[in-house]
N, C-alpha and C. Protein backbone atom coordinates (compact mmCIF):
# COMPACT_ATOMS: atom_id res chain seq x y z
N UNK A 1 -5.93 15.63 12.97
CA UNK A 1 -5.41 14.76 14.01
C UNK A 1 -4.40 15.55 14.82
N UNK A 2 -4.59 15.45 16.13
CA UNK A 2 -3.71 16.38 16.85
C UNK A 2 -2.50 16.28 17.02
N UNK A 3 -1.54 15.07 17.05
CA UNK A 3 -0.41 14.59 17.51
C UNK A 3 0.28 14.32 16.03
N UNK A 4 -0.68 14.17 14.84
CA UNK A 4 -0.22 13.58 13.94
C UNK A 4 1.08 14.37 12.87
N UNK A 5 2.17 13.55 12.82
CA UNK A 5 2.84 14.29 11.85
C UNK A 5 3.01 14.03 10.59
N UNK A 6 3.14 15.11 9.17
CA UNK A 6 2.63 14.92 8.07
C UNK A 6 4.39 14.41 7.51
N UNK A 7 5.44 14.85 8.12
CA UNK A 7 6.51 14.87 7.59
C UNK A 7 7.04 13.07 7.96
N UNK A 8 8.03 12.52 7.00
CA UNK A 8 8.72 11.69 6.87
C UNK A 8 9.62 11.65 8.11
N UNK A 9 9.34 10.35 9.33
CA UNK A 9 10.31 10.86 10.37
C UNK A 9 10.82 8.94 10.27
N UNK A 10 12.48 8.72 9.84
CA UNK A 10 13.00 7.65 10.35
C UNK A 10 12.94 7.32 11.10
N UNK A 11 12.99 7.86 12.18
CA UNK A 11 13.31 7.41 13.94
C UNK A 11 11.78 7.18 14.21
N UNK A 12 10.38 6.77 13.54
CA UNK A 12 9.68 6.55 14.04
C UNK A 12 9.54 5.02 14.42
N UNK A 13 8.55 5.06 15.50
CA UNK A 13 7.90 3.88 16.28
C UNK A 13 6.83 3.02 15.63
N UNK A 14 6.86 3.61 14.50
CA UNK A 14 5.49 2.72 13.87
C UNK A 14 6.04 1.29 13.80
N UNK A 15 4.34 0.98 13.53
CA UNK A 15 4.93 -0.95 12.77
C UNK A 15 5.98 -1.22 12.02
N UNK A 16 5.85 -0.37 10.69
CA UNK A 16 5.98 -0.49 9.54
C UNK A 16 7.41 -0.42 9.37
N UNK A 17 7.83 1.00 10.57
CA UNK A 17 9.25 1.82 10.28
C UNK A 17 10.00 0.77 11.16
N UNK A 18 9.10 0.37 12.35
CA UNK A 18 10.51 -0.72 13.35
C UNK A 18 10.66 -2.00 12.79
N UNK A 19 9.65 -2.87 12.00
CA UNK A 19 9.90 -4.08 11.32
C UNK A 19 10.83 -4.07 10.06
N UNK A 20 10.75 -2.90 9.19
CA UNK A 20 11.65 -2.34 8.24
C UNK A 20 12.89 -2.10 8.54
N UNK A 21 13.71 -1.26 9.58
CA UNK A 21 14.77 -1.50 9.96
C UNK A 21 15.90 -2.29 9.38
N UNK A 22 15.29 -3.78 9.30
CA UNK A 22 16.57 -4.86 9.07
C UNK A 22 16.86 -4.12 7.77
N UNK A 23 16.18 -3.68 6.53
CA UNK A 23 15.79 -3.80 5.50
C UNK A 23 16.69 -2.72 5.10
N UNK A 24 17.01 -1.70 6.11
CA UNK A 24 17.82 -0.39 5.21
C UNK A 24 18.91 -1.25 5.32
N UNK A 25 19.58 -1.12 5.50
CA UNK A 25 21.33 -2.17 5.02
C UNK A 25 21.36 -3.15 4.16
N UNK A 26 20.01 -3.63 3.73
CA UNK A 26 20.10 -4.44 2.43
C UNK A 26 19.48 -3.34 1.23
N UNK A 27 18.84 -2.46 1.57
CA UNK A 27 18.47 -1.21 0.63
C UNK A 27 20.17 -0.94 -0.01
N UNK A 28 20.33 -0.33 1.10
CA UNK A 28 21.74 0.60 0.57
C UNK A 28 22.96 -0.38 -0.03
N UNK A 29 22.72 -1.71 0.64
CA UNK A 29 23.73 -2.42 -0.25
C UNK A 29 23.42 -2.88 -1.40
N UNK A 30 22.12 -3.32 -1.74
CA UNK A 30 21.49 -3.56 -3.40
C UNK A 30 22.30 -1.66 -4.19
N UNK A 31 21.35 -0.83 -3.68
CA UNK A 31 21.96 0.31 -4.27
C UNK A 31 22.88 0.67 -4.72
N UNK A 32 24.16 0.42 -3.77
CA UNK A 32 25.94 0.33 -3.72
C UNK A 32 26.38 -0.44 -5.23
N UNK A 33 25.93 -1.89 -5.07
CA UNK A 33 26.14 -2.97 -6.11
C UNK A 33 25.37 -2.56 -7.14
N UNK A 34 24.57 -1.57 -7.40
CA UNK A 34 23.72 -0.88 -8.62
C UNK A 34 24.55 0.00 -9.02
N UNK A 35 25.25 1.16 -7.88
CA UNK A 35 25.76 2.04 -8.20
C UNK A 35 24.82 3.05 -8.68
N UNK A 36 24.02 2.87 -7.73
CA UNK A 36 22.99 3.76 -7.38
C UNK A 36 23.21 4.80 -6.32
N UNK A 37 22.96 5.84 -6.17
CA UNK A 37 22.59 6.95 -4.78
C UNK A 37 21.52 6.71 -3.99
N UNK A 38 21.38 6.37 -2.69
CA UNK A 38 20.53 6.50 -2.05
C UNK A 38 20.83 7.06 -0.27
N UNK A 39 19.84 8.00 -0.25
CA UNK A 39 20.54 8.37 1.41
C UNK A 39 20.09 7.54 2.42
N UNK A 40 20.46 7.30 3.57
CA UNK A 40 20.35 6.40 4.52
C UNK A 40 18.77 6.85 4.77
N UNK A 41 18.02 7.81 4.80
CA UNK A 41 16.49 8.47 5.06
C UNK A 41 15.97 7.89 3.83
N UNK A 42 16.30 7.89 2.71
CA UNK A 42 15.25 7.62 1.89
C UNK A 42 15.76 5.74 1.94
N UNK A 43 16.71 5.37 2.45
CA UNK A 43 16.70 4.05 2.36
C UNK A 43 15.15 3.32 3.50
N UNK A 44 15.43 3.96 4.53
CA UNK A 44 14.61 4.12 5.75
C UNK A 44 12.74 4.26 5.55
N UNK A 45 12.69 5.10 4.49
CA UNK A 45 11.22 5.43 4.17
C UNK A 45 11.00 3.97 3.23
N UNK A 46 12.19 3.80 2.30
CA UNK A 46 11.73 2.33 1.15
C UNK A 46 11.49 1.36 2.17
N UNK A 47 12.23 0.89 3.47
CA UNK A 47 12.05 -0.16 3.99
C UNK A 47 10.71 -0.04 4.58
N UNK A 48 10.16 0.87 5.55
CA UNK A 48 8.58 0.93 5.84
C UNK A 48 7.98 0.77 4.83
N UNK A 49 8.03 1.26 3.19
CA UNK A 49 6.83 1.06 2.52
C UNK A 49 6.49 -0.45 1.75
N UNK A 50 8.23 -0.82 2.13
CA UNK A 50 8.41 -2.25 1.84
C UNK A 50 7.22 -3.11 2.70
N UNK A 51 7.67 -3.33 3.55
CA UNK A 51 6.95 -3.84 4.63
C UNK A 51 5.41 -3.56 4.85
N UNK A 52 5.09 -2.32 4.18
CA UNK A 52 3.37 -1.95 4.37
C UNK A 52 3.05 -2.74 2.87
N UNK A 53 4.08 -2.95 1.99
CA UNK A 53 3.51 -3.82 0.38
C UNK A 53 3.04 -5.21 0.80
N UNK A 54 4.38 -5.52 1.59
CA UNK A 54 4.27 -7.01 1.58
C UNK A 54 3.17 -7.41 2.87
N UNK A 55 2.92 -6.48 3.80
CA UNK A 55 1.32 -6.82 4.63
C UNK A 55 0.39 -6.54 3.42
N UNK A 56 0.41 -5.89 2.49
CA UNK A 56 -0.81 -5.83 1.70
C UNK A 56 -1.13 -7.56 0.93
N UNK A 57 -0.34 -8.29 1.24
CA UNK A 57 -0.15 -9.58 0.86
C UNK A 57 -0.54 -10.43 1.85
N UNK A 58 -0.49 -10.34 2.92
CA UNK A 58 -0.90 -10.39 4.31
C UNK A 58 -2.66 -10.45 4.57
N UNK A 59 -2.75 -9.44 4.08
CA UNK A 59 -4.43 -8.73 4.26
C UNK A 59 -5.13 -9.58 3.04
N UNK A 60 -4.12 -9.92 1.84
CA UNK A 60 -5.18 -10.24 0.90
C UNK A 60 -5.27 -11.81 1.35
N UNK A 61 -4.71 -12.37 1.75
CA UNK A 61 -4.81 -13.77 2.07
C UNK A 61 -6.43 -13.79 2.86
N UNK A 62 -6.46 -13.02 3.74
CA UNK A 62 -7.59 -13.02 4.48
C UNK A 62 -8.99 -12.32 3.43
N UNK A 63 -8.33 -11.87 2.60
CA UNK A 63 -9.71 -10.97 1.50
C UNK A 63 -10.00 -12.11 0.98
N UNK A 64 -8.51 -12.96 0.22
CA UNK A 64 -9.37 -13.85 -0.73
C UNK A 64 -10.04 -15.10 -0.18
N UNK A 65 -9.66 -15.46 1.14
CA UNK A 65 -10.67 -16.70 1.62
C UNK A 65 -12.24 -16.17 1.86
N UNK A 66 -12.72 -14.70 1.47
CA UNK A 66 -13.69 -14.25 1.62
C UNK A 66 -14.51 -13.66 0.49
N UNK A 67 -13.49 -13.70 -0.87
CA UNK A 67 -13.58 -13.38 -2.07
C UNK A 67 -13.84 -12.06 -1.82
N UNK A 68 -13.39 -11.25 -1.18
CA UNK A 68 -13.90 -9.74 -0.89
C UNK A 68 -13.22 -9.08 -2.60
N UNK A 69 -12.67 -9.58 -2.89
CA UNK A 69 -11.50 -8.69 -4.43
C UNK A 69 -13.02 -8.43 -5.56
N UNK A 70 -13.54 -9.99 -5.82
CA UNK A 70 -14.64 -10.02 -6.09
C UNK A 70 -15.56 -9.23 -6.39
N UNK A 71 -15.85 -9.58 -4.95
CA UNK A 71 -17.65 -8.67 -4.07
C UNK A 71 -16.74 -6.85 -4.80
N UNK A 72 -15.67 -6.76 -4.41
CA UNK A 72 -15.44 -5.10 -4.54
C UNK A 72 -15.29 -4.63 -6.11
N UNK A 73 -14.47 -5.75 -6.77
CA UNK A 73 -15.05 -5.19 -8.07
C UNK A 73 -16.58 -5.14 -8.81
N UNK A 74 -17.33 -6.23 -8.62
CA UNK A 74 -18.62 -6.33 -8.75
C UNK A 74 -19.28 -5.07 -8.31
N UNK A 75 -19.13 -4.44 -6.88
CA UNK A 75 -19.83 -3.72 -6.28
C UNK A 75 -19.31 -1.93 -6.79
N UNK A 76 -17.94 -2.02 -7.32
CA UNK A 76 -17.76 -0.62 -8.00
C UNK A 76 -18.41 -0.49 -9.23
N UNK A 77 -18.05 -1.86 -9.65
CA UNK A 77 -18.73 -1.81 -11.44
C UNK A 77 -20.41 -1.96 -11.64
N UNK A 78 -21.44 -2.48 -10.54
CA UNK A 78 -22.64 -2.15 -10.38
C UNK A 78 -22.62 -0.77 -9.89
N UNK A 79 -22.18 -0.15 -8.75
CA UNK A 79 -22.21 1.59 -8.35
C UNK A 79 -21.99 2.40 -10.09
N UNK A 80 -20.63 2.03 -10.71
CA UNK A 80 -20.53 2.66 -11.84
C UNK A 80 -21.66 2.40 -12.85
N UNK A 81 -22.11 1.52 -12.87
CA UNK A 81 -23.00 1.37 -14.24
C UNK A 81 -24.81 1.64 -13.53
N UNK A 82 -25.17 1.76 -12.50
CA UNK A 82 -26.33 1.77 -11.98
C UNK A 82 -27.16 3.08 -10.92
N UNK A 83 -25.80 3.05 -10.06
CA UNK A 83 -25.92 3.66 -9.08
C UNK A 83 -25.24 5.13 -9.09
N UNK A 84 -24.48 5.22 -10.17
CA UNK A 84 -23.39 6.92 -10.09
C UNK A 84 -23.98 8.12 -9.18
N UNK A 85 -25.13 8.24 -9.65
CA UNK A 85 -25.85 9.63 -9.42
C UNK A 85 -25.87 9.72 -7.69
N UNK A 86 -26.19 8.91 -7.08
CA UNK A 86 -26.75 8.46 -6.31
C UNK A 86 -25.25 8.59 -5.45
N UNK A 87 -24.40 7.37 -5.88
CA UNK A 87 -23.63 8.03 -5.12
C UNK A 87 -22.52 8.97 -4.77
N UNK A 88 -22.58 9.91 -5.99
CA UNK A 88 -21.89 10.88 -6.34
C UNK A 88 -22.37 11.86 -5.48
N UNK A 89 -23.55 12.28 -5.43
CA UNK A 89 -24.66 13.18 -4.52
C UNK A 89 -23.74 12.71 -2.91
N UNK A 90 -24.16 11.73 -2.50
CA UNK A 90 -23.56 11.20 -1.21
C UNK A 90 -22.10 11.51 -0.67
N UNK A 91 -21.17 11.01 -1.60
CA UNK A 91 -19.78 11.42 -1.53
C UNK A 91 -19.63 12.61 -1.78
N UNK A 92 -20.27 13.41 -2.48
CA UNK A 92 -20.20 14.75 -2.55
C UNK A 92 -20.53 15.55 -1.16
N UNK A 93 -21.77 14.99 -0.85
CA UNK A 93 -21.99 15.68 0.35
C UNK A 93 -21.21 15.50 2.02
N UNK A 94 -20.73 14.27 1.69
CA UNK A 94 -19.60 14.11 2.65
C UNK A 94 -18.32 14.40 3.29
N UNK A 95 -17.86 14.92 1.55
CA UNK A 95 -16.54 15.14 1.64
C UNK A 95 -16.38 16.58 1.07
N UNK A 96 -17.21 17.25 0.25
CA UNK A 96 -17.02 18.02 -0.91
C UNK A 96 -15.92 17.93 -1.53
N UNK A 97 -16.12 17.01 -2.60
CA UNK A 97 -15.51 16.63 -3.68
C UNK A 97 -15.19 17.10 -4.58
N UNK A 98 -16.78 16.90 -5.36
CA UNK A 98 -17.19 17.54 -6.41
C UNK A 98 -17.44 16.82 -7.17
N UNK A 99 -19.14 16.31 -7.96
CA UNK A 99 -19.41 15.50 -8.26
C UNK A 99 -18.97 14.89 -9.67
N UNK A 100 -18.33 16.01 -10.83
CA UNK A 100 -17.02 15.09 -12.13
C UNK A 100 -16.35 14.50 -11.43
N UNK A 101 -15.50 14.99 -10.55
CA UNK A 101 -13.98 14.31 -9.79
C UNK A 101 -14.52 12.94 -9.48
N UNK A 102 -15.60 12.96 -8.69
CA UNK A 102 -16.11 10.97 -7.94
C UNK A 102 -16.41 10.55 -9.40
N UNK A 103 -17.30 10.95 -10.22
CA UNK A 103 -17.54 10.32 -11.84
C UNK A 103 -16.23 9.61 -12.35
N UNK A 104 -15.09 10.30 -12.36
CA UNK A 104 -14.05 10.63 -12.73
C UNK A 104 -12.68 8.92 -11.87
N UNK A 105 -13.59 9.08 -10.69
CA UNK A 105 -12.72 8.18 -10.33
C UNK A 105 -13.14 7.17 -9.99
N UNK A 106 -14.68 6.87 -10.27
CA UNK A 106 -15.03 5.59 -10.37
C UNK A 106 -14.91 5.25 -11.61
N UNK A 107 -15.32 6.02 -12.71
CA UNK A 107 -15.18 5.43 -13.74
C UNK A 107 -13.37 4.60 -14.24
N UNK A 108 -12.57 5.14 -13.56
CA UNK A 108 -10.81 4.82 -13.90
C UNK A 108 -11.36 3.31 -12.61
N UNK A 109 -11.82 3.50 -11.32
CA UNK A 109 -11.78 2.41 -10.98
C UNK A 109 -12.40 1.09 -11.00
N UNK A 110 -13.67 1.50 -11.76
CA UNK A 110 -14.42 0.17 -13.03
C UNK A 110 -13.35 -0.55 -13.86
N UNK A 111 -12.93 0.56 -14.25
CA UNK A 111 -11.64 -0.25 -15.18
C UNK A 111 -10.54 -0.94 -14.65
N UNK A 112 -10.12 -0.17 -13.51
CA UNK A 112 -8.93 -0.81 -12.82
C UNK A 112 -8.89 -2.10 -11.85
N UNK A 113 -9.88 -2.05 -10.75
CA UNK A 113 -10.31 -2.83 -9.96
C UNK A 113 -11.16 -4.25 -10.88
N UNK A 114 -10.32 -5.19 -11.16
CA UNK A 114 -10.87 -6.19 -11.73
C UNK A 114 -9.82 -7.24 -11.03
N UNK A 115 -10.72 -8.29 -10.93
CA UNK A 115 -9.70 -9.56 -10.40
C UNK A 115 -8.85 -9.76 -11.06
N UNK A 116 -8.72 -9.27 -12.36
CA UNK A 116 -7.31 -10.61 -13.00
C UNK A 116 -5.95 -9.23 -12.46
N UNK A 117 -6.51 -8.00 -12.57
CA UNK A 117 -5.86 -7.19 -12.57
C UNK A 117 -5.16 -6.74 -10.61
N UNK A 118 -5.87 -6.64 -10.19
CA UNK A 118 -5.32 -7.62 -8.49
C UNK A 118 -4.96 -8.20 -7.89
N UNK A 119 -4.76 -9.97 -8.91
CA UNK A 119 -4.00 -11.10 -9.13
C UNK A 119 -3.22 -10.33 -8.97
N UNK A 120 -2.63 -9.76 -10.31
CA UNK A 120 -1.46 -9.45 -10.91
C UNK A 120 -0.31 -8.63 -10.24
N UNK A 121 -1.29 -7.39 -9.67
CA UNK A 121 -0.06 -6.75 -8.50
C UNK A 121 0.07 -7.43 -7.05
N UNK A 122 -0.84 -8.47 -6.56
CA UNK A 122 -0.78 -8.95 -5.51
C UNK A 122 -0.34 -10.15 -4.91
N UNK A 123 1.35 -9.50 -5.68
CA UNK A 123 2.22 -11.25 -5.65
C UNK A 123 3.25 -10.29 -5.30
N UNK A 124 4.37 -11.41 -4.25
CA UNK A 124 5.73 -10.67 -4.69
C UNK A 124 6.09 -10.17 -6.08
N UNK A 125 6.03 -10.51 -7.05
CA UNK A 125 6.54 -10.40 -8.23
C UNK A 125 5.39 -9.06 -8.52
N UNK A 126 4.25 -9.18 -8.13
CA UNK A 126 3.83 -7.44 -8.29
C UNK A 126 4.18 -6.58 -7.93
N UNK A 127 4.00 -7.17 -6.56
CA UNK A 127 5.24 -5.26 -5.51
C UNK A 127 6.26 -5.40 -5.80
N UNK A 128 7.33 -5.94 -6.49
CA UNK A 128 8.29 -5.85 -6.49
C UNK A 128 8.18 -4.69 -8.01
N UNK A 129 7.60 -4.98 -8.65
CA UNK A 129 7.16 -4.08 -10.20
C UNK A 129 6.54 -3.13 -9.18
N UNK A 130 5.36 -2.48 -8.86
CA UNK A 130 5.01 -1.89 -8.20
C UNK A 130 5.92 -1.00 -7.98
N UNK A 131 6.78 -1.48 -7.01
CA UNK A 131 7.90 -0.60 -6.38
C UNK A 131 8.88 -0.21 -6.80
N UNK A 132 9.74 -0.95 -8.10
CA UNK A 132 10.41 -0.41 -9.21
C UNK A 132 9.85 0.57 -9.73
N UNK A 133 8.46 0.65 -10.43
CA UNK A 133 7.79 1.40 -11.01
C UNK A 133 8.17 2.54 -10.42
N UNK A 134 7.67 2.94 -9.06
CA UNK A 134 7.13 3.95 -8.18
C UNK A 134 8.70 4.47 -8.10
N UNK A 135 9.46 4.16 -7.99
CA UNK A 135 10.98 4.60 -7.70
C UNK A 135 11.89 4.64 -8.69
N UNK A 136 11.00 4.57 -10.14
CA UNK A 136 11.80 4.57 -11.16
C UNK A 136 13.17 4.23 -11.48
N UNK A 137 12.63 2.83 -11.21
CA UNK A 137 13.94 1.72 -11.06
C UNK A 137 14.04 0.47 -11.95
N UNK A 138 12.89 0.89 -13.24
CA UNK A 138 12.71 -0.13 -13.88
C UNK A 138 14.21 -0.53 -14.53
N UNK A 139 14.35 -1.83 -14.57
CA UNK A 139 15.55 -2.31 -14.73
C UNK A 139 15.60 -3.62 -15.29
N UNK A 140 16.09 -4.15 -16.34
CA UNK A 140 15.81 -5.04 -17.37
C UNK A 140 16.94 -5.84 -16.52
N UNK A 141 18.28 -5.61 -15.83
CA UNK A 141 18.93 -6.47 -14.81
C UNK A 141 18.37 -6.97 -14.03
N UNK A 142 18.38 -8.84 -14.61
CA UNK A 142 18.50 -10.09 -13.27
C UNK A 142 18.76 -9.61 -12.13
N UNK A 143 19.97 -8.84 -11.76
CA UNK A 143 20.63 -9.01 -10.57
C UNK A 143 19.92 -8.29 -9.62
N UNK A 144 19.55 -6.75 -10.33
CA UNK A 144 18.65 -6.45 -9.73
C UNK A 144 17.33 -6.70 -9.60
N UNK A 145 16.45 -7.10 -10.05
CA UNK A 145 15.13 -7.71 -9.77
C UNK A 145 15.43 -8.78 -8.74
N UNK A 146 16.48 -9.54 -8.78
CA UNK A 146 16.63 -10.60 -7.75
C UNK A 146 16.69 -9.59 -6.60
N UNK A 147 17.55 -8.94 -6.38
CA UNK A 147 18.18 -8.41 -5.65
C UNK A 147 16.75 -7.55 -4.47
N UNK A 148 15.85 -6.93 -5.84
CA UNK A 148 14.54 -5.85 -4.82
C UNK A 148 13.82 -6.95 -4.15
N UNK A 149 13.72 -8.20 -5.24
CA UNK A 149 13.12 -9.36 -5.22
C UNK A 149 13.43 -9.69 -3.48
N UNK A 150 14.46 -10.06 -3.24
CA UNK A 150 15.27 -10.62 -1.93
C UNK A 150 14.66 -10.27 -0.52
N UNK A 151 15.09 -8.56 -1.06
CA UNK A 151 14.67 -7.82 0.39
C UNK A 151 13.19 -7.47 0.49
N UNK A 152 12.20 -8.12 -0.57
CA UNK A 152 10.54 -8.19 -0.19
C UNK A 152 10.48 -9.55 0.43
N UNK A 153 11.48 -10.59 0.06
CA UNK A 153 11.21 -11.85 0.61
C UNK A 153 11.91 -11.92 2.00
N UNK A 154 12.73 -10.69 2.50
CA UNK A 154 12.86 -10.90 3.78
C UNK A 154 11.97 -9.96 4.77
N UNK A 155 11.49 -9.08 4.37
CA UNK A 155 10.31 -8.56 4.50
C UNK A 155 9.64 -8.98 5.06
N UNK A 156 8.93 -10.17 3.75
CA UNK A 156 7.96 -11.06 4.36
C UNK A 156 8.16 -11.89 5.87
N UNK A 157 9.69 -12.35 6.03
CA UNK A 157 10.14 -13.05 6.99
C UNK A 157 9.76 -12.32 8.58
N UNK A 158 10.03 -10.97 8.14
CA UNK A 158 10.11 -10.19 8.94
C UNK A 158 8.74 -9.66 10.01
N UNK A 159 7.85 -10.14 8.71
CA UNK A 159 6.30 -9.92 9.96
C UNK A 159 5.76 -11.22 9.63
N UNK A 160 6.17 -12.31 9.77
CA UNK A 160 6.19 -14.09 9.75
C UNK A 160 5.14 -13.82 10.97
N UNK A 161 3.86 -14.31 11.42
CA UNK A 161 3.50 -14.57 12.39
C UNK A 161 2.99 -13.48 13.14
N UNK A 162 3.10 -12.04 12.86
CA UNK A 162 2.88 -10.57 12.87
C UNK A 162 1.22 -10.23 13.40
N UNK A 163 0.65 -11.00 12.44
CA UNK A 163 -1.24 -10.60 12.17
C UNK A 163 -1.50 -10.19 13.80
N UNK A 164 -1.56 -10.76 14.82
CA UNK A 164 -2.37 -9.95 16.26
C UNK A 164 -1.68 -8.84 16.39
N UNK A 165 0.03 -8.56 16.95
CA UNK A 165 0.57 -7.33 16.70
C UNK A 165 0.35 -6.18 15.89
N UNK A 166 0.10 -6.74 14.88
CA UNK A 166 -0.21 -5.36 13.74
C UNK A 166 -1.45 -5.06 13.98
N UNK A 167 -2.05 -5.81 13.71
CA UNK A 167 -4.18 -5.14 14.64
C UNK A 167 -3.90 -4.52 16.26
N UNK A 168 -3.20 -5.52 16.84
CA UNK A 168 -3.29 -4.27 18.36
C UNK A 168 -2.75 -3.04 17.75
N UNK A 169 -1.72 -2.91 17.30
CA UNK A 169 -1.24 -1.43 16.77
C UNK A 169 -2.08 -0.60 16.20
N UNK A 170 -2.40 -1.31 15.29
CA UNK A 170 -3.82 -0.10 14.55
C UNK A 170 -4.56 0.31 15.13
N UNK A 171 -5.18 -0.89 15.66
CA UNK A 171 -6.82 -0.79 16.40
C UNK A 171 -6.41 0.22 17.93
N UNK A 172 -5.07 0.40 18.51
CA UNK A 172 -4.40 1.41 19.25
C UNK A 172 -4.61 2.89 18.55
N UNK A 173 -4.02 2.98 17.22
CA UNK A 173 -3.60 4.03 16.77
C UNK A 173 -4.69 4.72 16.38
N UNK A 174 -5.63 3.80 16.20
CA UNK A 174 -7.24 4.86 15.60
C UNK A 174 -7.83 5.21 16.82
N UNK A 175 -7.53 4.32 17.99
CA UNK A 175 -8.14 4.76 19.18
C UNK A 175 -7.53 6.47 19.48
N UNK A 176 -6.32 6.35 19.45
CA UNK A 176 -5.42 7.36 19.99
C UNK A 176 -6.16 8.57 19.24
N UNK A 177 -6.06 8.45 18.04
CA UNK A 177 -6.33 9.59 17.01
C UNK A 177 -8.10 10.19 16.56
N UNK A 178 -8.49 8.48 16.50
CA UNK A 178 -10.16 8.67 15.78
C UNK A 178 -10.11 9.08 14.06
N UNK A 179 -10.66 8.62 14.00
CA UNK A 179 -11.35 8.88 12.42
C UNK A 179 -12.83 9.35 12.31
N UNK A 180 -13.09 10.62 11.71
CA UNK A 180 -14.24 11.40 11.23
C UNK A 180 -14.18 11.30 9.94
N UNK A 181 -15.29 11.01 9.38
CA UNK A 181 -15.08 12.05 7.90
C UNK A 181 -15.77 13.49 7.92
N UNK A 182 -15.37 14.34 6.89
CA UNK A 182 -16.03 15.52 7.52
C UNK A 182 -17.06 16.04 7.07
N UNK A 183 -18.14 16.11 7.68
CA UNK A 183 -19.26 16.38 7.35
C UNK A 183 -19.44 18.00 7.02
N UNK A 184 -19.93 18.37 6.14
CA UNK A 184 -20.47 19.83 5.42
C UNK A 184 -21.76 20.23 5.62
């Protein structure tokens, strides 16, 4: 991608980074009251990825009136148990992979991709684990779980009504850029 940059930039224009915003000053003040370290940049990157969790909550509302969670585990766990060869050859030839590695990661995502298991991270109360997890912040403190708890629920507030904005943006941004996969 020509314009595209790989590095972490605060001052960006994205969706994700300008709706997030509110979110660093409640980052750094949960942190403060933890007595935690956090720099104003990495407060900045948590609030965008905040905000890209809690649209993933967003998106599933629209998956599950379509049962797509379903159709996609069904359709990995028939590919895994029926179809491997077939489409290991394919993805291989698409991407060069390498046909253990796709074996390798359908088989972890047969296992993983199951509805009850999708439920489960696809609640506030998942991303909020989720995101402890990922930031190694697991923390047996109320105050804090309320606290990560809070600033996903203002989050949410935060792209209240969002859904056309965020598609013009995308459906902009792939224009701008394009998507190939790369053929061999």
């Amino acid at each position: 991608m020509p314009d595209c940059k790989e590095e972490f930039d605060p001052d960006s224009q994205g969706y994700s980074y300008t709706k997030g915003k509110p979110l660093i000053n409640s980052i750094l003040k949960l942190y403060d009251t933890m007595q935690k370290e956090i720099s104003h940049n990495e407060a900045a990157y948590r609030s965008h990825l905040i905000i890209e969790m809690i649209y993933d909550l967003v998106i599933l509302n629209q998956i599950n009136s379509f049962k797509t969670v379903d159709l996609l585990a069904a359709a990995i766990n028939f590919t895994a148990k029926n179809k491997i060869e077939e489409f290991t050859a394919t993805v291989n030839q698409l991407y060069d992979v390498g046909e253990s590695k796709i074996k390798e990661v359908m088989k972890e995502a047969s296992f993983y991709i199951t509805k009850e298991r999708m439920d489960r991270i696809m609640s506030i109360e998942g991303r909020v684990r989720l995101y402890t997890n990922k930031f190694g912040l697991k923390n047996n403190d109320q105050l804090f779980y309320e606290g990560v708890k809070n600033i996903f629920l203002e989050a949410k507030d935060l792209i209240d009504d969002d859904d056309e904005l965020f598609l013009q943006e995308t459906a902009q941004t792939i224009k701008n850029y394009g998507w190939f996969p790369p053929l061999t």
